[in-house]
N, C-alpha and C. Protein backbone atom coordinates (compact mmCIF):
# COMPACT_ATOMS: atom_id res chain seq x y z
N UNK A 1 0.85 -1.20 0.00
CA UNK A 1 0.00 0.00 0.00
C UNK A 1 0.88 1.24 0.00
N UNK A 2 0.39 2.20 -0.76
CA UNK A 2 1.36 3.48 -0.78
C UNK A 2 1.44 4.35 0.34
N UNK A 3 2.30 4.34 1.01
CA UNK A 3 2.24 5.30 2.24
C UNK A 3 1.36 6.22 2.18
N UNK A 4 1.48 7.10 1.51
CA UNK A 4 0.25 8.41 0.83
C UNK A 4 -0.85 8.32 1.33
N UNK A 5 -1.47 7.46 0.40
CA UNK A 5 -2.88 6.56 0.62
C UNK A 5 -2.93 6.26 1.98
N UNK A 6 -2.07 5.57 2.87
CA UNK A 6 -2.58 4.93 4.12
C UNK A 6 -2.25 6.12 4.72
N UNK A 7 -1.74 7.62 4.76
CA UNK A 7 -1.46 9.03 5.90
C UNK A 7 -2.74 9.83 5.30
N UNK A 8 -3.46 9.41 3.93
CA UNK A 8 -4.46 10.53 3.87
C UNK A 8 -5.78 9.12 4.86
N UNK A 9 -5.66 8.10 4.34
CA UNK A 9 -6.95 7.13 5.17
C UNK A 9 -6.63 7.29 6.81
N UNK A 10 -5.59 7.42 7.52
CA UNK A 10 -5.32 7.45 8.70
C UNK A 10 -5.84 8.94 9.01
N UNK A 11 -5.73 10.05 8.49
CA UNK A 11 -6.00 11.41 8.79
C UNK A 11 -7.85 11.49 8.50
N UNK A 12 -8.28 10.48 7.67
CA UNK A 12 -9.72 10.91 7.51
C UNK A 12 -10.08 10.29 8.72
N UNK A 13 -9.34 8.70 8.66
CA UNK A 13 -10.12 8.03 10.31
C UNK A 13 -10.26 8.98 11.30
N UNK A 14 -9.13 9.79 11.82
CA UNK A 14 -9.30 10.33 13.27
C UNK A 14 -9.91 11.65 12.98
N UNK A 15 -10.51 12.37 11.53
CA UNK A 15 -11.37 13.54 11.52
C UNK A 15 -12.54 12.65 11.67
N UNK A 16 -13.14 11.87 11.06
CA UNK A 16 -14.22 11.51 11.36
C UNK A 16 -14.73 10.89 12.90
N UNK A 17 -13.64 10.11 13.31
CA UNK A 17 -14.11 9.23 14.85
C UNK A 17 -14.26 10.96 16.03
N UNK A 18 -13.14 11.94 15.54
CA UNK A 18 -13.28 13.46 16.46
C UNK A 18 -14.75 13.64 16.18
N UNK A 19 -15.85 13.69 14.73
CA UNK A 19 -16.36 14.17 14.45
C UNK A 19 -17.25 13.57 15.56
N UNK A 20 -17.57 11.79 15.14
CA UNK A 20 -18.64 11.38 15.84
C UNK A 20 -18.45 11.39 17.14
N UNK A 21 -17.37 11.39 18.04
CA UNK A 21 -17.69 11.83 19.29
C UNK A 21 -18.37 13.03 19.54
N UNK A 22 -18.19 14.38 19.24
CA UNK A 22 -18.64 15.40 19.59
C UNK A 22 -19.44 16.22 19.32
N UNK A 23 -19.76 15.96 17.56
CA UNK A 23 -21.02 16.41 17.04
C UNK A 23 -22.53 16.35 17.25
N UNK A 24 -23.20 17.19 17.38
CA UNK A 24 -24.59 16.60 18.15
C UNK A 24 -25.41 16.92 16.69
N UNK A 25 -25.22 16.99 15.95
CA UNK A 25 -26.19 17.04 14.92
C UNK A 25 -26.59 16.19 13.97
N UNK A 26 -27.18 15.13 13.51
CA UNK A 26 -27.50 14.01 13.20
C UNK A 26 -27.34 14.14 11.74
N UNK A 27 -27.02 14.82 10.93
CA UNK A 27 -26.78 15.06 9.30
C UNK A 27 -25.20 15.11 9.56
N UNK A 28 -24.63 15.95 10.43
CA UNK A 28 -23.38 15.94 10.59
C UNK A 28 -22.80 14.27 11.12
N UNK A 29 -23.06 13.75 12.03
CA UNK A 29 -23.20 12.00 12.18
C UNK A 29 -22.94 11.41 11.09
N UNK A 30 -23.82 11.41 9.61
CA UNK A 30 -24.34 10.86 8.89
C UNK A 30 -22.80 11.04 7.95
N UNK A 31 -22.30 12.55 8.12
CA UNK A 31 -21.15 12.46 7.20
C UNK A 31 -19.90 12.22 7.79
N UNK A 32 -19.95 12.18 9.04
CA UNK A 32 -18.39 11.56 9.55
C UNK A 32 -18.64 10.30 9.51
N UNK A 33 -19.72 9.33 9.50
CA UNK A 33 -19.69 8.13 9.38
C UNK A 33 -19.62 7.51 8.04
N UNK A 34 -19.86 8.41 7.43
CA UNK A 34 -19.36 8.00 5.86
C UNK A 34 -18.13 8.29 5.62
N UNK A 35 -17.72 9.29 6.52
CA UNK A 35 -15.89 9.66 5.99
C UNK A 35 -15.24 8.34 7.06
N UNK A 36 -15.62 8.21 7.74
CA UNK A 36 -15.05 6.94 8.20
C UNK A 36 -15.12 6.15 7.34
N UNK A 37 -16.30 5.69 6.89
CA UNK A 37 -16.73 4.23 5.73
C UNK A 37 -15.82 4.54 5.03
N UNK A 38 -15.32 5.62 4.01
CA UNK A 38 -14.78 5.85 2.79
C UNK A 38 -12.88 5.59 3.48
N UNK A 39 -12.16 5.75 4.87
CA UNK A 39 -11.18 5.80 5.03
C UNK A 39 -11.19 4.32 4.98
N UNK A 40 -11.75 3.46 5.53
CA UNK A 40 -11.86 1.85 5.49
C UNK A 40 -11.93 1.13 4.22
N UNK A 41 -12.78 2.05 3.04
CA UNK A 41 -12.31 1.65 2.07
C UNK A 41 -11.09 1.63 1.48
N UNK A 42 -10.37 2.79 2.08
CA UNK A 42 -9.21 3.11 0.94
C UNK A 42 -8.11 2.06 1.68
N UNK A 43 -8.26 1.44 3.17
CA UNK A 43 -7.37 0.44 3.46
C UNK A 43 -7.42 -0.84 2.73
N UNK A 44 -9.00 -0.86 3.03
CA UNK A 44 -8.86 -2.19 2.21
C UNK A 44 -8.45 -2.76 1.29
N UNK A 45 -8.86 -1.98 -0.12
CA UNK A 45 -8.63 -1.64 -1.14
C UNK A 45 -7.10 -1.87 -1.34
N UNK A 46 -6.40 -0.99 -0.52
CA UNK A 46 -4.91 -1.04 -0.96
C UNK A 46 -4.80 -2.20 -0.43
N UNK A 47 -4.60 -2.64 0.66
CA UNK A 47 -4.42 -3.17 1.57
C UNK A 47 -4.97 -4.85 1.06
N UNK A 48 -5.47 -5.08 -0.03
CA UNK A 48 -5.78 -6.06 -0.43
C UNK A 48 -7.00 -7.07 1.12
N UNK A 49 -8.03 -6.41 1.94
CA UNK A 49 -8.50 -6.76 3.11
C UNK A 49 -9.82 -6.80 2.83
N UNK A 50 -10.75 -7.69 3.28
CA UNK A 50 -11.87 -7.76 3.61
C UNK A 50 -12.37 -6.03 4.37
N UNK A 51 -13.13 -5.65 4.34
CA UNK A 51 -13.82 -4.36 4.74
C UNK A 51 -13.97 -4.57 6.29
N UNK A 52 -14.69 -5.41 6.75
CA UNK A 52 -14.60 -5.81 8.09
C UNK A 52 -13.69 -6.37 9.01
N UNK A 53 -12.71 -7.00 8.02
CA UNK A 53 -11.48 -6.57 8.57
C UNK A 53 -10.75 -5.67 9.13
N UNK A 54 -10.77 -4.65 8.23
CA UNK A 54 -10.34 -3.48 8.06
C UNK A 54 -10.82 -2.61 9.23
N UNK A 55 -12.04 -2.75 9.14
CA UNK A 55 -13.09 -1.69 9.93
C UNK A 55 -12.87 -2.61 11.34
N UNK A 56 -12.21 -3.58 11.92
CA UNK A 56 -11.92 -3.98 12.99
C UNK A 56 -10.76 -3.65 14.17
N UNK A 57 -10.43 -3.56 12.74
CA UNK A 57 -8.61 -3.08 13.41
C UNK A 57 -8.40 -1.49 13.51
N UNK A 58 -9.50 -1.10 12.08
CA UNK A 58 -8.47 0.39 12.32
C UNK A 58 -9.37 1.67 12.27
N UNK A 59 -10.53 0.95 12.45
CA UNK A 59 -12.05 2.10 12.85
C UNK A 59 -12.88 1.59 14.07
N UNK A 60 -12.04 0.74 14.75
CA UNK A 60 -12.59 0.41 15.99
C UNK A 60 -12.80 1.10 17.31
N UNK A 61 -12.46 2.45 17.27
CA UNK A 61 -12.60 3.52 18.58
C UNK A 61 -13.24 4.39 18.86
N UNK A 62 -13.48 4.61 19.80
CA UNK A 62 -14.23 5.97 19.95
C UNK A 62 -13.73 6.95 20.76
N UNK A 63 -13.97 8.48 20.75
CA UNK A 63 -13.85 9.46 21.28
C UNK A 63 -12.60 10.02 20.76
N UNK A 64 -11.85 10.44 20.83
CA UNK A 64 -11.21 11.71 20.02
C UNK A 64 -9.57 10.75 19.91
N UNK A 65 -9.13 10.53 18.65
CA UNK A 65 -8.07 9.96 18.87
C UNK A 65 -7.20 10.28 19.31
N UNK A 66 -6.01 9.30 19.65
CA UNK A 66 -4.58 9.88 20.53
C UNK A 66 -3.71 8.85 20.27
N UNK A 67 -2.81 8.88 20.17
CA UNK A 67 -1.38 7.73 19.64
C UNK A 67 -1.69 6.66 20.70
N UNK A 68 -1.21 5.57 20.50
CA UNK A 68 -1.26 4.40 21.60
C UNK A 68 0.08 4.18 22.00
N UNK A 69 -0.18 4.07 23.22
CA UNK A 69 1.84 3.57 24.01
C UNK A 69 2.11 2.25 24.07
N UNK A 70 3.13 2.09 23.49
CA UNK A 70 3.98 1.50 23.64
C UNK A 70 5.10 0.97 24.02
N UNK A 71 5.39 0.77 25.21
CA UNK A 71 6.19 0.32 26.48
C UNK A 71 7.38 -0.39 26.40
N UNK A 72 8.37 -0.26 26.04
CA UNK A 72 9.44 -1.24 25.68
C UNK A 72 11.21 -1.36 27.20
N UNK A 73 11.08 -2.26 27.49
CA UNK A 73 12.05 -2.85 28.62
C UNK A 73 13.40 -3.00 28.00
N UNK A 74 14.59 -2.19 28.62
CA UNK A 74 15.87 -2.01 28.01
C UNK A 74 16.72 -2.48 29.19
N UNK A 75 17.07 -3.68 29.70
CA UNK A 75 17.66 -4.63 30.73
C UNK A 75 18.96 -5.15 29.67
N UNK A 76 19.88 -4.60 30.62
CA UNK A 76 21.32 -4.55 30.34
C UNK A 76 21.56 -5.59 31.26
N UNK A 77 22.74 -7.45 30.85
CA UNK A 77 23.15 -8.13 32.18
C UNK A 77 24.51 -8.23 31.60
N UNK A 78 25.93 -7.59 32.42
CA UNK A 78 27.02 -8.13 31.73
C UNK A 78 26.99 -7.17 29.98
N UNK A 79 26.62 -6.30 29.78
CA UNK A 79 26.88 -5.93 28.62
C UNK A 79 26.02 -6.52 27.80
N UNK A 80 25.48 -7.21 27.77
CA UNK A 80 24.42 -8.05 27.15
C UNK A 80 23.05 -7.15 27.41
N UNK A 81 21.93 -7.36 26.21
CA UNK A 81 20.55 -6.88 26.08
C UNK A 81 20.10 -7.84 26.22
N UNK A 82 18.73 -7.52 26.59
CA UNK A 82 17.76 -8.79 26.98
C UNK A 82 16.68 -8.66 25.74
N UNK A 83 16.45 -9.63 24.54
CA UNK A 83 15.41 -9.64 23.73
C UNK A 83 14.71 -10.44 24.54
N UNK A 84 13.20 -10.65 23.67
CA UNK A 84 12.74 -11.71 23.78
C UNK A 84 12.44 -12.27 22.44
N UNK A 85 11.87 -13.74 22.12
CA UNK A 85 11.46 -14.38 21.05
C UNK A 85 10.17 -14.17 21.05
N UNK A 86 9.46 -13.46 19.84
CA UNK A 86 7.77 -13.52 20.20
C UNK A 86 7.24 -14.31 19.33
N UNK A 87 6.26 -15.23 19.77
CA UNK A 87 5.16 -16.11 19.33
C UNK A 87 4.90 -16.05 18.37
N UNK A 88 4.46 -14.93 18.00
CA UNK A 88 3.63 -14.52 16.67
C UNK A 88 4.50 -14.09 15.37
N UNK A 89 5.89 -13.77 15.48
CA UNK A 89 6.41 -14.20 14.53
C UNK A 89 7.88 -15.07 14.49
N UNK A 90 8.15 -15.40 15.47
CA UNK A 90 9.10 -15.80 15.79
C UNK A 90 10.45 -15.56 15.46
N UNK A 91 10.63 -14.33 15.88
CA UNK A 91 11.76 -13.40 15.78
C UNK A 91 11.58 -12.27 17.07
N UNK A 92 13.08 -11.44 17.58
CA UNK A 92 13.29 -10.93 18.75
C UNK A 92 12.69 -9.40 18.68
N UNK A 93 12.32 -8.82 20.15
CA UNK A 93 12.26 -7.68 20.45
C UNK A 93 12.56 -7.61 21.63
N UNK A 94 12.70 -6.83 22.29
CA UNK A 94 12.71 -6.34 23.50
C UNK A 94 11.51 -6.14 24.38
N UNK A 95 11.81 -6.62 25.46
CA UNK A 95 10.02 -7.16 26.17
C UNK A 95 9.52 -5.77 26.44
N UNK A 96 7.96 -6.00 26.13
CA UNK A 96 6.80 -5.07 26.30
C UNK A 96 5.94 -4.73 25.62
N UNK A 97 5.21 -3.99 25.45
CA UNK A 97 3.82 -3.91 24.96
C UNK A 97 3.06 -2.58 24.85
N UNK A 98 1.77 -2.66 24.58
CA UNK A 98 0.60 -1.60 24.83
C UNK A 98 0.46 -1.89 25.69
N UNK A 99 0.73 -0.50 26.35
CA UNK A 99 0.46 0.11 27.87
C UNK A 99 -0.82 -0.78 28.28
N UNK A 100 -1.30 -1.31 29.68
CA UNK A 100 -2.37 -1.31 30.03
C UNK A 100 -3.12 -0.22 30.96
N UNK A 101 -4.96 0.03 30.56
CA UNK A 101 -5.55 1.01 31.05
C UNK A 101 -4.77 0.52 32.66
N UNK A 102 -4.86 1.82 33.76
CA UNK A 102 -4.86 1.37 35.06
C UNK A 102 -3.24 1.24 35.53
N UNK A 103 -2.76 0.68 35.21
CA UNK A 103 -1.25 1.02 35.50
C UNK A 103 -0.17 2.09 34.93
N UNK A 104 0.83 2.56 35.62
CA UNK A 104 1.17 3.52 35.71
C UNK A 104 2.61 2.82 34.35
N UNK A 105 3.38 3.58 33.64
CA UNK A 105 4.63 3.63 33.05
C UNK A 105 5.22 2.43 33.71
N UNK A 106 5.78 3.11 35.13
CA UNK A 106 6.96 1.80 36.02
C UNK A 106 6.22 0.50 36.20
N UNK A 107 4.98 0.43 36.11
CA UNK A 107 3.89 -0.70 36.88
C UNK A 107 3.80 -1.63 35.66
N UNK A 108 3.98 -0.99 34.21
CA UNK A 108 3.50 -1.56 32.75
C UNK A 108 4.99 -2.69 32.55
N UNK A 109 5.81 -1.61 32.93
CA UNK A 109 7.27 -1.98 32.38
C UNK A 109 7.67 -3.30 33.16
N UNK A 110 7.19 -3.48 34.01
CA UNK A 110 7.63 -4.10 35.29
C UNK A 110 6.94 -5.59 34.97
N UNK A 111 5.54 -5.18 34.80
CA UNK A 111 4.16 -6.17 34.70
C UNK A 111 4.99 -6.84 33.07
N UNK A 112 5.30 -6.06 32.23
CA UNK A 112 5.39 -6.99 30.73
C UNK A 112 7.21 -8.01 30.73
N UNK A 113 7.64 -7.51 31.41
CA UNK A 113 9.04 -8.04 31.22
C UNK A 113 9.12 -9.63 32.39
N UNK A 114 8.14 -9.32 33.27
CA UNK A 114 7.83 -10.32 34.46
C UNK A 114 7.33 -11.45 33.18
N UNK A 115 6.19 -10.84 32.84
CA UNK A 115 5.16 -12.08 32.09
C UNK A 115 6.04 -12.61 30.65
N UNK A 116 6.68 -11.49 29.82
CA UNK A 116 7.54 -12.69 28.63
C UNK A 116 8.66 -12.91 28.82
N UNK A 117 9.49 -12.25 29.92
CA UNK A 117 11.11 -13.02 30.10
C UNK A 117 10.99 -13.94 31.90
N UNK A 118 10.03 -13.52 32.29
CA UNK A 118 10.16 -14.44 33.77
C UNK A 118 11.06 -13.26 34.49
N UNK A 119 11.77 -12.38 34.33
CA UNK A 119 12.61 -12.00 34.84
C UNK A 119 12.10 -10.32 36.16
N UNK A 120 12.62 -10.35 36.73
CA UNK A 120 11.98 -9.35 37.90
C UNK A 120 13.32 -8.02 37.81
N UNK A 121 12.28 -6.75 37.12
CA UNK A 121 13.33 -5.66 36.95
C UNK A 121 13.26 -4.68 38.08
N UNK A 122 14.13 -3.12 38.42
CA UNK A 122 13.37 -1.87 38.39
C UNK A 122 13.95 -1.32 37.43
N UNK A 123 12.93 -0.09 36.92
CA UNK A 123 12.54 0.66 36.23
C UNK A 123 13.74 1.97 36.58
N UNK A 124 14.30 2.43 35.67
CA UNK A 124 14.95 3.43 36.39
C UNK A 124 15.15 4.76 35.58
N UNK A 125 15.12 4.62 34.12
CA UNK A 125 14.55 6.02 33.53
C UNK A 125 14.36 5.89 32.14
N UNK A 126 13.84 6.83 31.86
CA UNK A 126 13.19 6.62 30.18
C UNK A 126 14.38 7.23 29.58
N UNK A 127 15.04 6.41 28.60
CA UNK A 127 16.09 7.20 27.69
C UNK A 127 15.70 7.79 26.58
N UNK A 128 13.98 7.04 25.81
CA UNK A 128 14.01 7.54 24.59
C UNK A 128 12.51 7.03 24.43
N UNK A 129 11.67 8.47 23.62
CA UNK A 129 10.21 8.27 22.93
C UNK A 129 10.87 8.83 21.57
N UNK A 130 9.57 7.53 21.12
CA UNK A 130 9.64 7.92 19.86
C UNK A 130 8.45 7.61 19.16
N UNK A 131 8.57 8.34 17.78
CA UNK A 131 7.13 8.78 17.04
C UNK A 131 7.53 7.10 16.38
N UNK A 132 6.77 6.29 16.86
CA UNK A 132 6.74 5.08 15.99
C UNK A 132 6.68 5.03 14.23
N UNK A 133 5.87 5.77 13.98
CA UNK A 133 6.25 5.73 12.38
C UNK A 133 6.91 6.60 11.55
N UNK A 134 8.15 7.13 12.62
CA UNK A 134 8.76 8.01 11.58
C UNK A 134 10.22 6.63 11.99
N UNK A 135 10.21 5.75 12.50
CA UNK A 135 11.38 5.03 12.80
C UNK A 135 11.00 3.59 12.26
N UNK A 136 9.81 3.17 12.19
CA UNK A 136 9.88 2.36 11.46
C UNK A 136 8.67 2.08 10.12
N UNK A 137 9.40 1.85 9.34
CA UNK A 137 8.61 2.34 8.15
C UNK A 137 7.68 1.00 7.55
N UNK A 138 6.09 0.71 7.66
CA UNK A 138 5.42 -0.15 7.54
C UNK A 138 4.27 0.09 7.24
N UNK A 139 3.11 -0.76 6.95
CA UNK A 139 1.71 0.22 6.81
C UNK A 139 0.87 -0.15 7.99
N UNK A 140 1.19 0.10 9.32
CA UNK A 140 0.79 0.16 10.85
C UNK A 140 -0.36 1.79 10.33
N UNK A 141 -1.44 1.18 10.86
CA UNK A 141 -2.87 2.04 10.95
C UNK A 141 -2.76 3.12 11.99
N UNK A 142 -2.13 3.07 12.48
CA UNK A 142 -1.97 3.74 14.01
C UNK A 142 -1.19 4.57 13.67
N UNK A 143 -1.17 5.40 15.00
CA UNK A 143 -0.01 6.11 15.61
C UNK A 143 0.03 5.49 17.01
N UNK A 144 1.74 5.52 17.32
CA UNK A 144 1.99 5.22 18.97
C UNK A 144 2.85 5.98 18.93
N UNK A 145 3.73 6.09 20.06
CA UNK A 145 4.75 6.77 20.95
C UNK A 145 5.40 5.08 21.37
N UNK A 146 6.46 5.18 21.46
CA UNK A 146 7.37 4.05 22.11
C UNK A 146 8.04 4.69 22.60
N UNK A 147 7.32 4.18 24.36
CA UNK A 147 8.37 4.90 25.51
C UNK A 147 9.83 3.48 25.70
N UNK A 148 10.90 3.49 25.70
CA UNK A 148 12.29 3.02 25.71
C UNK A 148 12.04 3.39 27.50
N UNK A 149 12.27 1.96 28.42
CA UNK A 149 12.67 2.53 29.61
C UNK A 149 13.77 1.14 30.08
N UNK A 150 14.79 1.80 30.27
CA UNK A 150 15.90 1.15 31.47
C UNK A 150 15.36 0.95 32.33
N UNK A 151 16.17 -0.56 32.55
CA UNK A 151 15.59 -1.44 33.75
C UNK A 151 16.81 -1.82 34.36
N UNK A 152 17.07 -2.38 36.18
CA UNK A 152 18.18 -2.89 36.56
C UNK A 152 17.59 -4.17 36.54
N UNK A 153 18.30 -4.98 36.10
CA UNK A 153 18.27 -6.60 36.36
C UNK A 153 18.23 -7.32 37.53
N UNK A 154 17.03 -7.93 38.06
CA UNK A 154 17.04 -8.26 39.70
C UNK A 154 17.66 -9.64 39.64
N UNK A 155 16.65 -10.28 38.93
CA UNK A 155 16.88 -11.97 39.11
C UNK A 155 15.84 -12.58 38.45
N UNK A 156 16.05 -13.77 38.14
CA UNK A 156 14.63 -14.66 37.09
C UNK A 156 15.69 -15.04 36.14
N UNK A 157 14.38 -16.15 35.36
CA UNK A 157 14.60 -16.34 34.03
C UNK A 157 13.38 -16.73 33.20
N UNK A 158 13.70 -16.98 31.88
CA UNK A 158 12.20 -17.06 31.12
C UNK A 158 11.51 -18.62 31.67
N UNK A 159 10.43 -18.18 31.54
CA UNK A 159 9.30 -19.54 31.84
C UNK A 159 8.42 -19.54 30.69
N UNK A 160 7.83 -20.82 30.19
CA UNK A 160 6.73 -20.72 29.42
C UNK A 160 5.74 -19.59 29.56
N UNK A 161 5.10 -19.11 28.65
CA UNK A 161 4.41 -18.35 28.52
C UNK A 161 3.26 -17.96 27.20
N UNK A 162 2.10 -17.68 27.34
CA UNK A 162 1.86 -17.32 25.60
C UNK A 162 2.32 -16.61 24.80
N UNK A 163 2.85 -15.67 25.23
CA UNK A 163 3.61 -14.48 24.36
C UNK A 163 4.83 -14.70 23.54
N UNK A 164 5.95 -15.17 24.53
CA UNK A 164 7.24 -15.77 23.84
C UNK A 164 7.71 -17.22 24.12
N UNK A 165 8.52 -17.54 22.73
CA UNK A 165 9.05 -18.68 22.84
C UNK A 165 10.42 -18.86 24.05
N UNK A 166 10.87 -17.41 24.23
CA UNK A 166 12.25 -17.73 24.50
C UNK A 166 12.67 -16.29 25.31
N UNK A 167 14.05 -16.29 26.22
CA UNK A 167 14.11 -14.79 26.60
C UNK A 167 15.78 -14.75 26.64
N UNK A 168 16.57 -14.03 25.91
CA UNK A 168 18.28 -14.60 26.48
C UNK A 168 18.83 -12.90 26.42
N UNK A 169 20.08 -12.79 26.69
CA UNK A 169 20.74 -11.39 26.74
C UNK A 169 22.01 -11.42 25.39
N UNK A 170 21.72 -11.15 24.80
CA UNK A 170 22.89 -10.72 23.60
C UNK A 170 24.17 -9.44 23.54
N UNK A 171 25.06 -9.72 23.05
CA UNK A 171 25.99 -8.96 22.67
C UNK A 171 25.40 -8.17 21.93
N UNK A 172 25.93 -6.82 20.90
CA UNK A 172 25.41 -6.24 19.68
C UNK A 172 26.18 -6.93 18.48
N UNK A 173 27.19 -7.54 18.95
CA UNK A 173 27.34 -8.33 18.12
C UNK A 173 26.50 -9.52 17.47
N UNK A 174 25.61 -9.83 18.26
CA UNK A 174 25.44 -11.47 18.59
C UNK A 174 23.49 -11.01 17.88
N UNK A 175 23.12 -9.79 17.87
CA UNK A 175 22.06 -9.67 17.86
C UNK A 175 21.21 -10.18 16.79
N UNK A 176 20.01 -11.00 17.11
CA UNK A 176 19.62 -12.29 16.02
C UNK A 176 18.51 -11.22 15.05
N UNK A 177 17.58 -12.11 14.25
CA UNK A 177 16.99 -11.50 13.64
C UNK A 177 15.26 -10.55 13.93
N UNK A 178 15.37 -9.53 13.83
CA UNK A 178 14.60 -8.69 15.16
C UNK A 178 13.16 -8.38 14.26
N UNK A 179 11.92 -8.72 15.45
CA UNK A 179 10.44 -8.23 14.81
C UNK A 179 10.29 -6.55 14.77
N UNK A 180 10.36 -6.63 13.46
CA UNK A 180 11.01 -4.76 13.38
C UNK A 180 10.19 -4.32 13.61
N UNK A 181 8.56 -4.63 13.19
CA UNK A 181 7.48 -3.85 13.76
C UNK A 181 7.58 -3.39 14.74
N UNK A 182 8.25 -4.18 15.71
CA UNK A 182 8.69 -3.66 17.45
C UNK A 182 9.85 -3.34 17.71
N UNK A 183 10.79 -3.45 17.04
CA UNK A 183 11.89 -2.96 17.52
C UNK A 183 12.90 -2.75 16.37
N UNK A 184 13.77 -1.73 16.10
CA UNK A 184 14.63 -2.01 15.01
C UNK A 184 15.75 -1.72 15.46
N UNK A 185 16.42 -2.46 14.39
CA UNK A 185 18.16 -2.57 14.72
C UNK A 185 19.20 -1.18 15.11
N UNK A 186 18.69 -0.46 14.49
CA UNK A 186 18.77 1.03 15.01
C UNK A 186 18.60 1.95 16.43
N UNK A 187 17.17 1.25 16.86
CA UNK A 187 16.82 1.51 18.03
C UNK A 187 17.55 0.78 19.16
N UNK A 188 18.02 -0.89 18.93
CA UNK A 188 18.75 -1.81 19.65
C UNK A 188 20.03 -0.74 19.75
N UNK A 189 20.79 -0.39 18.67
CA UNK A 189 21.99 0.11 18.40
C UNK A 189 22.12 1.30 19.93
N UNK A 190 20.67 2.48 19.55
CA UNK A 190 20.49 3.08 20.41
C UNK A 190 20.85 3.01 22.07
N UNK A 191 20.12 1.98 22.39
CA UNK A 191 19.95 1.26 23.56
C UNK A 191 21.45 1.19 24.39
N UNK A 192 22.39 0.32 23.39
CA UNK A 192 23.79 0.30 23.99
C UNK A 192 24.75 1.27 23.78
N UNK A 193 24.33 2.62 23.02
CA UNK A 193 24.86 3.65 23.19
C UNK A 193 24.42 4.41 24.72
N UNK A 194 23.25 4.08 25.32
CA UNK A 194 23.16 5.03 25.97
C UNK A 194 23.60 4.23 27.62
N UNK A 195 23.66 3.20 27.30
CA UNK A 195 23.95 2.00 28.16
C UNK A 195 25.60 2.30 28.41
N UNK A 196 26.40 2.65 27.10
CA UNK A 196 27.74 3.53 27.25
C UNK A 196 28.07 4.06 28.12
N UNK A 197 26.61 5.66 27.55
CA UNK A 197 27.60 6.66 27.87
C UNK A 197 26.15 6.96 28.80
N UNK A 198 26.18 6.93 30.22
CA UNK A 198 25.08 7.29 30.49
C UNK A 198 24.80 8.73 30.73
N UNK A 199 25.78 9.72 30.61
CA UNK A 199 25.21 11.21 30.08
C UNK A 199 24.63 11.96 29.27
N UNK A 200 23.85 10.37 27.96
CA UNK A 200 23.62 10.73 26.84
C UNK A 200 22.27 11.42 27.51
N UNK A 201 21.47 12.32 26.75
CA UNK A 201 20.13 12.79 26.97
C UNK A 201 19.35 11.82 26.49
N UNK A 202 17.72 12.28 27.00
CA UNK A 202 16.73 11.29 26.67
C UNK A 202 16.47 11.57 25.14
N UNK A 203 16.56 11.05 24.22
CA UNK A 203 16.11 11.31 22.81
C UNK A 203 14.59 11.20 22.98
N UNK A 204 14.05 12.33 21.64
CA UNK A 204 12.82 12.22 21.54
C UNK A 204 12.15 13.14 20.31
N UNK A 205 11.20 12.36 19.45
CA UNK A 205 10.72 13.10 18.65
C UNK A 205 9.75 14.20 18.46
């Protein structure tokens, strides 16, 4: 799908979902819900997708849009990074996720690295947000923010789980082949620069 196409369908989605939250006038309704219909078309369409597909994943919200977070665990052991192996494609990222409602940043970071590496961190500062789709380039419907937060390494190791196959600490040398949707080699690169030099500033877009 042409990037183009999916930044003008992503810009109609969140005028129209603004519209139908706040509009009280029922002709006005009638046309943000068609400018919605018409942004779902233009995914599909490119996107080679069933319509209800489409309209599942990426016209599924309500009330005024806002980027989704994305939480990512940066656990340094020995010079080594901690990926994990994920399920779903079976290739590495670095443990974490979409934020859950109800917990706080340190509580998310803490809660996702427990459940796919087994391993028990603290949280100790955010080195780096970033505008997810200006770093990795894909046709992701969304917008997020990927908050990057350093962790100290307590103790654990991976246990079965649904999420990942596997959890180990790598060199940058050693680093295997990575689910870029979540993480890219760039951003890894990042990670042990700041793991360096820890006077680097927090990067951010």
């Amino acid at each position: 799908m042409n990037n183009q196409w999916l930044a003008w369908a992503k810009e109609l989605q969140s005028l129209s979902q603004a519209g139908l939250q706040f509009s009280k006038n029922d002709f006005d309704l009638e046309r943000y819900k068609r400018i919605r219909e018409i942004s779902v078309d233009i995914v599909s369409k490119h996107a080679l997708l069933e319509n209800e597909i489409v309209r599942n994943l990426f016209a599924n919200e309500t009330g005024y849009q806002t980027p989704k977070i994305d939480i990512r665990a940066v656990v340094f052991k020995q010079e080594k990074i901690l990926l994990v192996k994920e399920k779903l494609d079976g290739k590495w990222s670095l443990p974490g996720g979409y934020a859950d409602i109800g917990l706080s940043v340190k509580e998310n970071i803490i809660k996702e690295v427990k459940e796919e590496a087994g391993i028990d961190v603290r949280p100790l500062r955010v080195i780096a947000i970033h505008d997810r789709n200006k770093h990795i380039t894909d046709e992701f419907p969304y917008s997020a923010y990927k908050i990057f937060v350093e962790c100290l390494y307590l103790n654990g190791g991976w246990i079965d789980n649904i999420e990942t196959h596997d959890a180990k600490f790598f060199s940058i040398e050693e680093i295997p082949e990575l689910s870029t949707g979540r993480v890219t080699e760039e951003q890894i690169k990042m990670c042990f620069e700041m793991e360096a030099d820890k006077k680097i500033e927090l990067q951010f877009d």
